[in-house]
N, C-alpha and C. Protein backbone atom coordinates (compact mmCIF):
# COMPACT_ATOMS: atom_id res chain seq x y z
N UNK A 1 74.45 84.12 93.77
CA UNK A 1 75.23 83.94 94.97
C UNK A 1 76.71 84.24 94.70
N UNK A 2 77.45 83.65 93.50
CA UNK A 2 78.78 83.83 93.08
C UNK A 2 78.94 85.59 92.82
N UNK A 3 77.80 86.38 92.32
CA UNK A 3 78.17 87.66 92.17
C UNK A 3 78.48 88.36 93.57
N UNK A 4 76.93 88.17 94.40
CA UNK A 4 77.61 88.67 95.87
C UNK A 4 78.82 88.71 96.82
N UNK A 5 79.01 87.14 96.27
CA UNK A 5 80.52 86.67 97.22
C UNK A 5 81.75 87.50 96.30
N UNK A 6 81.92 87.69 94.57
CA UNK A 6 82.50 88.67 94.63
C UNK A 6 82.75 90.03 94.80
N UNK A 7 81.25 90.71 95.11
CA UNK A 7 80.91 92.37 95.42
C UNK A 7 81.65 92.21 97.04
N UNK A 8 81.27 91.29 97.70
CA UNK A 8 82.15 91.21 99.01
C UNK A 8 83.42 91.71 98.91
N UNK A 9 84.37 90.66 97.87
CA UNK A 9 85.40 90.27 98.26
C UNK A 9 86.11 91.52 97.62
N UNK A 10 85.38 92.46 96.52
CA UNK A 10 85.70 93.78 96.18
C UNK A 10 85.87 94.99 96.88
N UNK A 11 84.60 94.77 97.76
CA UNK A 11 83.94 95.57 99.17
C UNK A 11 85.38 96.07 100.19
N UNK A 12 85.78 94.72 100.50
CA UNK A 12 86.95 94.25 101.65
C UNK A 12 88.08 94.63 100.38
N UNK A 13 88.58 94.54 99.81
CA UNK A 13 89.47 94.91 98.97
C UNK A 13 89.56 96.04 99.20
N UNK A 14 88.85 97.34 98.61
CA UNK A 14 88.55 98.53 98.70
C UNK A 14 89.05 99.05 99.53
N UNK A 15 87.75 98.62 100.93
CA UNK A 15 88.64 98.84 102.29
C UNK A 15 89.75 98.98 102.49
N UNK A 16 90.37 97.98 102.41
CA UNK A 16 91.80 97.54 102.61
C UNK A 16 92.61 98.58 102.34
N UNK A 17 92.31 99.17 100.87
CA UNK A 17 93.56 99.73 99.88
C UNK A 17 93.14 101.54 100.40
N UNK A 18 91.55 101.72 100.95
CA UNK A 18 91.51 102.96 101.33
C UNK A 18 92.51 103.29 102.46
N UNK A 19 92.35 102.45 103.54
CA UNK A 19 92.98 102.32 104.52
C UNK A 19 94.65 102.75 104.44
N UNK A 20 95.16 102.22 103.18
CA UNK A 20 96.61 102.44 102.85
C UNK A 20 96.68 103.81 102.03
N UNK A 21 95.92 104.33 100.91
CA UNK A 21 95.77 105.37 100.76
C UNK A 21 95.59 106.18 101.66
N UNK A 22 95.11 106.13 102.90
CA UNK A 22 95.18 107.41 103.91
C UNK A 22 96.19 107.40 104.65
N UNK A 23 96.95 105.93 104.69
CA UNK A 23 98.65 106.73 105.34
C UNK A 23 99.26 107.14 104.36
N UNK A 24 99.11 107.28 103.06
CA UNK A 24 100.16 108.08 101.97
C UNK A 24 99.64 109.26 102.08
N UNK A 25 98.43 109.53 102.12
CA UNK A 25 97.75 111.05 101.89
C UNK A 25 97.76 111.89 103.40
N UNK A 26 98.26 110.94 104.60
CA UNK A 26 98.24 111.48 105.66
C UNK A 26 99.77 112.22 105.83
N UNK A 27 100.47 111.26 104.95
CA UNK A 27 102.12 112.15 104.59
C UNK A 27 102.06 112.71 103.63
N UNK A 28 101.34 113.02 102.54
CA UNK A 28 101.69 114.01 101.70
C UNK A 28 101.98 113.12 100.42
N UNK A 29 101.87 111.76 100.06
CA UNK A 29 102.90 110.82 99.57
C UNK A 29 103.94 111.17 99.09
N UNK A 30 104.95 111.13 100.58
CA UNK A 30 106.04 111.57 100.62
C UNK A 30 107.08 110.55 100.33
N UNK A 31 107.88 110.36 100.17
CA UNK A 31 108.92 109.02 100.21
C UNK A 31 109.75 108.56 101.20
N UNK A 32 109.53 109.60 102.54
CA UNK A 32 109.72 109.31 104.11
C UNK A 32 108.66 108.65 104.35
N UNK A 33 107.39 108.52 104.41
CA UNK A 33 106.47 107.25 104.47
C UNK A 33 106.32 106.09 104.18
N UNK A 34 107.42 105.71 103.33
CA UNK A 34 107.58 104.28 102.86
C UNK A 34 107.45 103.00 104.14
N UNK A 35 108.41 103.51 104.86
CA UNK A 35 108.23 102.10 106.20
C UNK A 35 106.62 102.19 106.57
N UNK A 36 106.05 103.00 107.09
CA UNK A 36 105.02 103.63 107.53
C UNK A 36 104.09 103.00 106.83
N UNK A 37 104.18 102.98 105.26
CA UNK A 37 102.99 102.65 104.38
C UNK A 37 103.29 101.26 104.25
N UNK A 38 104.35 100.67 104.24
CA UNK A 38 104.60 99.24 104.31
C UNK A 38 103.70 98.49 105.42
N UNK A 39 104.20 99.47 106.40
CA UNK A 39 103.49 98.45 107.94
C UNK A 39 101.62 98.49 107.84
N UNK A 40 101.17 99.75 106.98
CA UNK A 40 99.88 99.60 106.83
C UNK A 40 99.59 98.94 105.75
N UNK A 41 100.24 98.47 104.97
CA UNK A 41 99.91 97.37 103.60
C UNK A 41 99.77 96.17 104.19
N UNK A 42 100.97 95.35 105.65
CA UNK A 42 100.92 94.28 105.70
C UNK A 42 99.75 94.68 106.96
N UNK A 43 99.78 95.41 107.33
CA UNK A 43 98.53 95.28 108.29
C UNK A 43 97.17 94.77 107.84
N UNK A 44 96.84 95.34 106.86
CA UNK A 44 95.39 95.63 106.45
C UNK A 44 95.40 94.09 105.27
N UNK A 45 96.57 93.53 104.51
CA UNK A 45 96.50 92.66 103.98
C UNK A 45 97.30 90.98 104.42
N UNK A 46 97.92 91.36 105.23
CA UNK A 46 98.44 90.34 106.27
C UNK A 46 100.00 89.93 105.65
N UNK A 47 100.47 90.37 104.52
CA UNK A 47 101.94 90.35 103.90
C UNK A 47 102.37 91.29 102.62
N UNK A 48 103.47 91.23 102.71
CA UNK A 48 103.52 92.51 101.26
C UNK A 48 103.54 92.08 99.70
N UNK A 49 102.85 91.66 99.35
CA UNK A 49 102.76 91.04 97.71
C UNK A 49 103.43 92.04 96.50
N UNK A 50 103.84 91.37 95.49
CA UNK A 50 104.63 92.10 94.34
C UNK A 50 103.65 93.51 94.06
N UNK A 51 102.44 93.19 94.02
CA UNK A 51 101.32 93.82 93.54
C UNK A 51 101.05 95.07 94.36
N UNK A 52 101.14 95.31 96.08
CA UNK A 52 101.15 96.25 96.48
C UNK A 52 102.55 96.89 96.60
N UNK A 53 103.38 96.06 96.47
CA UNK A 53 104.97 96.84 96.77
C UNK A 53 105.21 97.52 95.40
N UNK A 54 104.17 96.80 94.46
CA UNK A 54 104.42 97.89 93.14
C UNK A 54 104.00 99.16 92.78
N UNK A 55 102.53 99.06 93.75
CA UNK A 55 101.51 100.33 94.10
C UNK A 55 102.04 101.05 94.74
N UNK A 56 102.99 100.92 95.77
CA UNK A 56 103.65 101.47 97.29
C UNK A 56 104.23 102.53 95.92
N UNK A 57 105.14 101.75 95.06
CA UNK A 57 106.13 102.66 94.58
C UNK A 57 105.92 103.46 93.53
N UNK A 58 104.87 103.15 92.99
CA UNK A 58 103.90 104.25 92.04
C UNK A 58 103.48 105.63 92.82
N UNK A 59 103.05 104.96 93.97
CA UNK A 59 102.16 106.03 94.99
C UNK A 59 103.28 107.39 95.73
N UNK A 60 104.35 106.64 95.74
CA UNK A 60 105.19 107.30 96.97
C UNK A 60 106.30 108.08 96.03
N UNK A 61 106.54 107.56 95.05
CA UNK A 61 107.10 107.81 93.48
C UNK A 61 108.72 108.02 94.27
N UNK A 62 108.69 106.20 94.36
CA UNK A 62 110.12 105.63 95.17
C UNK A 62 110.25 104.24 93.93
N UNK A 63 111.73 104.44 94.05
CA UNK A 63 112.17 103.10 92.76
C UNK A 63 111.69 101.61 93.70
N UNK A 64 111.26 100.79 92.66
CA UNK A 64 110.73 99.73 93.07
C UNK A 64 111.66 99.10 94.11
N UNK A 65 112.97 99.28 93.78
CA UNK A 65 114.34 98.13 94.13
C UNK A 65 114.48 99.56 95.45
N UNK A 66 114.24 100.30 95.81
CA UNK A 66 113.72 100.82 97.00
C UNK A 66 113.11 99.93 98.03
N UNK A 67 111.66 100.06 97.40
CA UNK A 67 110.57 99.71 98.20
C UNK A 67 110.84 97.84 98.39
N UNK A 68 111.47 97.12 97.31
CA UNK A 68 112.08 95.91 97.76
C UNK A 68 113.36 95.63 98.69
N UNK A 69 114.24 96.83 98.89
CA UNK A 69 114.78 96.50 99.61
C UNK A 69 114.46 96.92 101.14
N UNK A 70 113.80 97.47 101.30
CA UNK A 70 113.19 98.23 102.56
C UNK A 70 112.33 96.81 103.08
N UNK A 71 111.71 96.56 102.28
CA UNK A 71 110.87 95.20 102.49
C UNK A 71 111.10 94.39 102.95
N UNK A 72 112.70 93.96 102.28
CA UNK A 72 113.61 92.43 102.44
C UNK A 72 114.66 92.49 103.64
N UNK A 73 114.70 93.88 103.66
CA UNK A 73 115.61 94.02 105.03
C UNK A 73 115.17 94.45 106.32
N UNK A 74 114.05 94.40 106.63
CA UNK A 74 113.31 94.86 108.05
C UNK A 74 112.77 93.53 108.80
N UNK A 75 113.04 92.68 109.50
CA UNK A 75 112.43 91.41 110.14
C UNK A 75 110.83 91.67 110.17
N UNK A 76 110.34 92.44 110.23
CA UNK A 76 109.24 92.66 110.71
C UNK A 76 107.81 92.59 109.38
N UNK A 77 108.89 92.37 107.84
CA UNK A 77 108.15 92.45 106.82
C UNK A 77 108.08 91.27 106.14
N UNK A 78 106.67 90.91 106.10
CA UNK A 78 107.00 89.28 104.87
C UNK A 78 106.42 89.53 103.88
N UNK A 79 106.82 88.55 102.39
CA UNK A 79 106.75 88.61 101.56
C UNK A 79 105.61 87.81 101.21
N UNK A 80 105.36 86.93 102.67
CA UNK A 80 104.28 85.45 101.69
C UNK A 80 103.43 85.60 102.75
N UNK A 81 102.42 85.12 102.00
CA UNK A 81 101.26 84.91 103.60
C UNK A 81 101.86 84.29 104.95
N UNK A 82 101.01 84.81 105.99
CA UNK A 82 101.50 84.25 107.04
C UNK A 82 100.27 82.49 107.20
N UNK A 83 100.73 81.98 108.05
CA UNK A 83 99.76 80.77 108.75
C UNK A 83 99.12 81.07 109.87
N UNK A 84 98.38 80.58 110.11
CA UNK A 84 96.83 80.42 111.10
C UNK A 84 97.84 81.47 112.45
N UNK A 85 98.88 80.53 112.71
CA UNK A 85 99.63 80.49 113.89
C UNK A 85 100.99 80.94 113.23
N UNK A 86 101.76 81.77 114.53
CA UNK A 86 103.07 81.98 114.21
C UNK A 86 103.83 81.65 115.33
N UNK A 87 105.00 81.40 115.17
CA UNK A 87 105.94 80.58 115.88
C UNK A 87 107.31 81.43 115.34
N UNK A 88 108.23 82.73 116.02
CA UNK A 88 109.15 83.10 115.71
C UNK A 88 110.40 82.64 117.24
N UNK A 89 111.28 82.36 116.45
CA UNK A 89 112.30 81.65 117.18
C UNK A 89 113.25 82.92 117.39
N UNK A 90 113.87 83.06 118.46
CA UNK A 90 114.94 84.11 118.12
C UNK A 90 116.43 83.26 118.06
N UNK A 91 117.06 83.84 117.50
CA UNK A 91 118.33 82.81 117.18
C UNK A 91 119.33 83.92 117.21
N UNK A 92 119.49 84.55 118.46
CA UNK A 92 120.66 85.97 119.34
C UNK A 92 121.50 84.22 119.92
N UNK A 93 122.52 84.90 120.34
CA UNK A 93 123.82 84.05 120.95
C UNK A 93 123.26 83.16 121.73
N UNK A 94 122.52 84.22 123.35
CA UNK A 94 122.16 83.56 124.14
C UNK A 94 120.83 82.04 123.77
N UNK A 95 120.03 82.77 122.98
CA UNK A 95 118.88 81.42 123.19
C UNK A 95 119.58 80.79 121.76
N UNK A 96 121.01 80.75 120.45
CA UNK A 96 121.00 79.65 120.32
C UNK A 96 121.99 79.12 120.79
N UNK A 97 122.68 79.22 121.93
CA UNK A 97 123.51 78.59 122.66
C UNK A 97 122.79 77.34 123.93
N UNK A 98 121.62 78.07 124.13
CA UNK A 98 120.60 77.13 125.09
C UNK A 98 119.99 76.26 124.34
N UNK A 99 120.00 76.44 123.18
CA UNK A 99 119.38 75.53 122.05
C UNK A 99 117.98 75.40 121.00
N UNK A 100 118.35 76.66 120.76
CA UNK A 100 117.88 77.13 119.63
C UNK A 100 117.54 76.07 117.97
N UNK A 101 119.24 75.64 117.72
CA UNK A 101 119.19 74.55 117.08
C UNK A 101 118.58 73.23 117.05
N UNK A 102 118.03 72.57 118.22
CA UNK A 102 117.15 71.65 118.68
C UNK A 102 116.08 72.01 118.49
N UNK A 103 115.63 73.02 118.46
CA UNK A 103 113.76 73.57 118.47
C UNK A 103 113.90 73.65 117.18
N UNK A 104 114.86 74.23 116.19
CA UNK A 104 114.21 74.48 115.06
C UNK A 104 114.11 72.44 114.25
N UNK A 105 114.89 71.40 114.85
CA UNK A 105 115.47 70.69 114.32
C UNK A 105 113.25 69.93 114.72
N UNK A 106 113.24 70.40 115.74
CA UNK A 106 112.15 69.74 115.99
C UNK A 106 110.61 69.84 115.67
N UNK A 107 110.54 71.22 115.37
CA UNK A 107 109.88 72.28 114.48
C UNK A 107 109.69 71.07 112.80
N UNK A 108 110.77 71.28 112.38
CA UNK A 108 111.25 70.56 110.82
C UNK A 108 110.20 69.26 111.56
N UNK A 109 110.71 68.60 111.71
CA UNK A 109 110.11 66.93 112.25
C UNK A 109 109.26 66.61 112.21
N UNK A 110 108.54 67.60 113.58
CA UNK A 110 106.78 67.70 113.70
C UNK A 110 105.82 68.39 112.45
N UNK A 111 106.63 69.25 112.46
CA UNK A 111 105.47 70.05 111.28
C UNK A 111 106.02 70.24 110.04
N UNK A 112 107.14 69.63 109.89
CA UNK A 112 107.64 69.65 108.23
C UNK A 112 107.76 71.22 107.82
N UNK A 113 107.77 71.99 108.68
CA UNK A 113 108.29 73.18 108.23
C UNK A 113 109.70 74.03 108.39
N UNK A 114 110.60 74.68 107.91
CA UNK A 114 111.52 74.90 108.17
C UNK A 114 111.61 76.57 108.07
N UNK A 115 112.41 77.60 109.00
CA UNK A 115 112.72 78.64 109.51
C UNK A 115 112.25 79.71 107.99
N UNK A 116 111.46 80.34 108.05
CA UNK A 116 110.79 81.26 106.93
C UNK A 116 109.63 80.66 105.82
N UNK A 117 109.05 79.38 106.57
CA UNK A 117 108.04 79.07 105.76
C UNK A 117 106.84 78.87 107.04
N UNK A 118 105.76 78.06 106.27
CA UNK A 118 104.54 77.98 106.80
C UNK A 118 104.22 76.76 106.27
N UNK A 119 103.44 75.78 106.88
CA UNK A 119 102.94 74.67 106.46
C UNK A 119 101.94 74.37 105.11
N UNK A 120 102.06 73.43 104.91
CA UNK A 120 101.13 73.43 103.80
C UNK A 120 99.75 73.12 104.41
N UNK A 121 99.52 73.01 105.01
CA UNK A 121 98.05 73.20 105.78
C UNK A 121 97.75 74.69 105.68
N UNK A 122 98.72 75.93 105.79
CA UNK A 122 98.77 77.14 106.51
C UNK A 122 98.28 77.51 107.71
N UNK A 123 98.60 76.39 108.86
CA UNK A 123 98.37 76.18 109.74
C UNK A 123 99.74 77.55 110.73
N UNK A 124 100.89 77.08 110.26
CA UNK A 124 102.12 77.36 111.25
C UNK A 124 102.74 78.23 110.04
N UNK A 125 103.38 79.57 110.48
CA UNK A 125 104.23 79.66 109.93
C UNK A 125 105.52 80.05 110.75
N UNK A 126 106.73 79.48 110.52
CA UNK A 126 107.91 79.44 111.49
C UNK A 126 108.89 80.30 110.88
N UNK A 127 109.40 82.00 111.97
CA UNK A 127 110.04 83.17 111.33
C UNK A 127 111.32 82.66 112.72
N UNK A 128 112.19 83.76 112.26
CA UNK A 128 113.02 84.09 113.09
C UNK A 128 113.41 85.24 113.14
N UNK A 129 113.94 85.65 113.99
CA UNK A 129 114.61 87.12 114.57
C UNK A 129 115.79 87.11 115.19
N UNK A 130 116.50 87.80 114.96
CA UNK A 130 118.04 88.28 115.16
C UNK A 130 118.31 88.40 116.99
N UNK A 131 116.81 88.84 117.42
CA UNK A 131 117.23 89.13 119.14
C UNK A 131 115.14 89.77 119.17
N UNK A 132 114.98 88.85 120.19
CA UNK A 132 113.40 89.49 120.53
C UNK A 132 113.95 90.36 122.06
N UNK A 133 115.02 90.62 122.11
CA UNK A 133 115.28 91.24 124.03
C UNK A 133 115.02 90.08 124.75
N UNK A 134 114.83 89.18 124.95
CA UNK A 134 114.54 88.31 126.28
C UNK A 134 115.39 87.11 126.59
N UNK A 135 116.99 87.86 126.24
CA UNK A 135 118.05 86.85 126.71
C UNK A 135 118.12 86.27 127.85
N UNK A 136 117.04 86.55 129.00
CA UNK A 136 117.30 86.10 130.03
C UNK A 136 116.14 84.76 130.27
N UNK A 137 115.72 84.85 129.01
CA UNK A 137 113.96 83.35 128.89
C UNK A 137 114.60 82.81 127.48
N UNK A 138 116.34 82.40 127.39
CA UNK A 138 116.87 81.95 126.37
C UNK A 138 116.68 80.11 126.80
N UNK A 139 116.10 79.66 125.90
CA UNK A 139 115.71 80.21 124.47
C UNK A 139 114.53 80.65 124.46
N UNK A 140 114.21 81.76 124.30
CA UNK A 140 112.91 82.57 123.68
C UNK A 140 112.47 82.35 122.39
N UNK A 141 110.70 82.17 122.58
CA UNK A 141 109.96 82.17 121.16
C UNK A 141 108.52 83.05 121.50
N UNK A 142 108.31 83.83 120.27
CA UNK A 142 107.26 84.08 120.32
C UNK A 142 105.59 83.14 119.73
N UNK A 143 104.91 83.12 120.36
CA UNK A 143 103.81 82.25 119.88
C UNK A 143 102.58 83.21 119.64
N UNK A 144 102.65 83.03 118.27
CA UNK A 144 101.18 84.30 118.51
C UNK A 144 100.96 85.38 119.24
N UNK A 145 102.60 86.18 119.33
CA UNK A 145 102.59 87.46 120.07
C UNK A 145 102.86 87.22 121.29
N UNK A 146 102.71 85.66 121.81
CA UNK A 146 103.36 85.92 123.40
C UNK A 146 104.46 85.20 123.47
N UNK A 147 105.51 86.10 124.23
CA UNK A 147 106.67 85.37 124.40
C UNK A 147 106.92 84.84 125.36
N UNK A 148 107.60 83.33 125.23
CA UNK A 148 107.93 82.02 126.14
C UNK A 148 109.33 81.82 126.10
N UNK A 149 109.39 81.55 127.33
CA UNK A 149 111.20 80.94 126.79
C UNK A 149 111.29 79.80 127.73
N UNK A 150 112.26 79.33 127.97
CA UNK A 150 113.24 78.34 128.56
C UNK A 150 112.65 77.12 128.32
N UNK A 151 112.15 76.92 127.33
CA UNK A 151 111.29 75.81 126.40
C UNK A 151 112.41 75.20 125.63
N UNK A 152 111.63 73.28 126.14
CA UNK A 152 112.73 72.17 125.82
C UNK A 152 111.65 71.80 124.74
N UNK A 153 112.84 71.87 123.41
CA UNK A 153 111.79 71.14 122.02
C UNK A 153 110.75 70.47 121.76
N UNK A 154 110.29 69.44 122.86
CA UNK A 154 109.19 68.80 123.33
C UNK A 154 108.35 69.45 123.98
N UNK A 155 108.44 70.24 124.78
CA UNK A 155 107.23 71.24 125.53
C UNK A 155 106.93 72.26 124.69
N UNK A 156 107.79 73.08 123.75
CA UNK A 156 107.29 74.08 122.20
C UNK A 156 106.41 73.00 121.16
N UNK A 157 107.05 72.33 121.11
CA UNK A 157 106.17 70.98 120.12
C UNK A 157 104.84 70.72 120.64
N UNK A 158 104.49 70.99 121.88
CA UNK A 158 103.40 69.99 122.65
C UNK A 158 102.31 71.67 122.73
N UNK A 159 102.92 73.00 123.02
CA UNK A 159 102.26 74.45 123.05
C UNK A 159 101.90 74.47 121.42
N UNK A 160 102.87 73.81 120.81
CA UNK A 160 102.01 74.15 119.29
C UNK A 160 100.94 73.38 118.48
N UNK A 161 101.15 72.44 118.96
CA UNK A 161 100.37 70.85 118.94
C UNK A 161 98.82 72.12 119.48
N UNK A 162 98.87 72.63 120.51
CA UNK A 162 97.72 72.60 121.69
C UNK A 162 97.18 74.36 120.66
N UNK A 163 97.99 74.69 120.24
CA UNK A 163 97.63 76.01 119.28
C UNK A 163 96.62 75.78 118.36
N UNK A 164 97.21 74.97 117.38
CA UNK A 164 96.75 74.08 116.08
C UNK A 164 95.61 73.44 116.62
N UNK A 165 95.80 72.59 117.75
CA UNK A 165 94.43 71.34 117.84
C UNK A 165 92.76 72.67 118.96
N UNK A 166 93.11 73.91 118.94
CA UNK A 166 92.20 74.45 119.72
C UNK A 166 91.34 75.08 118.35
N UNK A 167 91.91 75.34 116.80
CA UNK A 167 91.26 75.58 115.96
C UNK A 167 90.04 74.85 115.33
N UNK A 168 90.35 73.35 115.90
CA UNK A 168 89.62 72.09 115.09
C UNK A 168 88.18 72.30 115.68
């Protein structure tokens, strides 16, 4: 039984890494494909680990401190697994002037997590962004891809509460 469950987990591996090999080979592995091959690494593996950002730069034959900074500077790229659920706050003028600072304060409280982590359950993980566009639903958050705004720390607390407790 233990051999199968690892021929699986080799199986899905494979997959995974073919999948990223055909956006390098679909550019030529060019070193203009780097963003491109990034977004299909965290796609297919759900974040960018030392281990593929080291492959990225073997493959694309781009300096590592390249492919790390391309990584570290795009909002859109993480470094660590994500959680079950995501919860990105935008923290632009407008939504943290409406109170931005209260949600994250309440965020911390309820779920003991704070702005670029994930729970130790890996239930939640809580990102932020510079501006999601929707200054006018300030404060805006995204929840699992849908965005909400004009949410008082207690009603985001009570949508995430209802996220988390629909998994059980």
């Amino acid at each position: 039984m233990e051999l199968a469950a690892k021929k699986k987990a080799e199986s899905t591996k494979d997959k995974r890494k073919k999948l990223v090999d055909a956006t390098m080979r679909r550019h030529g592995h060019a070193s203009h494909a780097l963003i491109e091959t990034l977004h299909s690494v965290q796609e297919v593996y759900g974040y960018l680990d030392d281990d593929a950002l080291h492959y990225v730069a073997q493959e694309l034959r781009v300096p590592l401190s390249k492919v790390y900074g391309v990584a570290t500077f795009y909002h859109f790229f993480t470094l660590k697994p994500q959680g079950e659920h995501t919860c990105v706050i935008c923290t632009g003028t407008a939504c943290y002037i409406k109170g931005v600072p209260a949600i994250l304060h309440a965020i911390k409280e309820n779920y003991n997590v704070d702005a670029g982590d994930t729970s130790d359950d890996g239930k939640l993980s809580v990102l932020t962004a510079r501006c999601i566009g929707s200054c006018g639903l300030a404060p805006a958050v995204v929840l699992d891809g849908e965005v909400t705004g004009k949410l008082e720390p207690d009603t985001l607390i009570e949508r995430i509460g209802s996220m988390i407790k629909n998994d059980a």
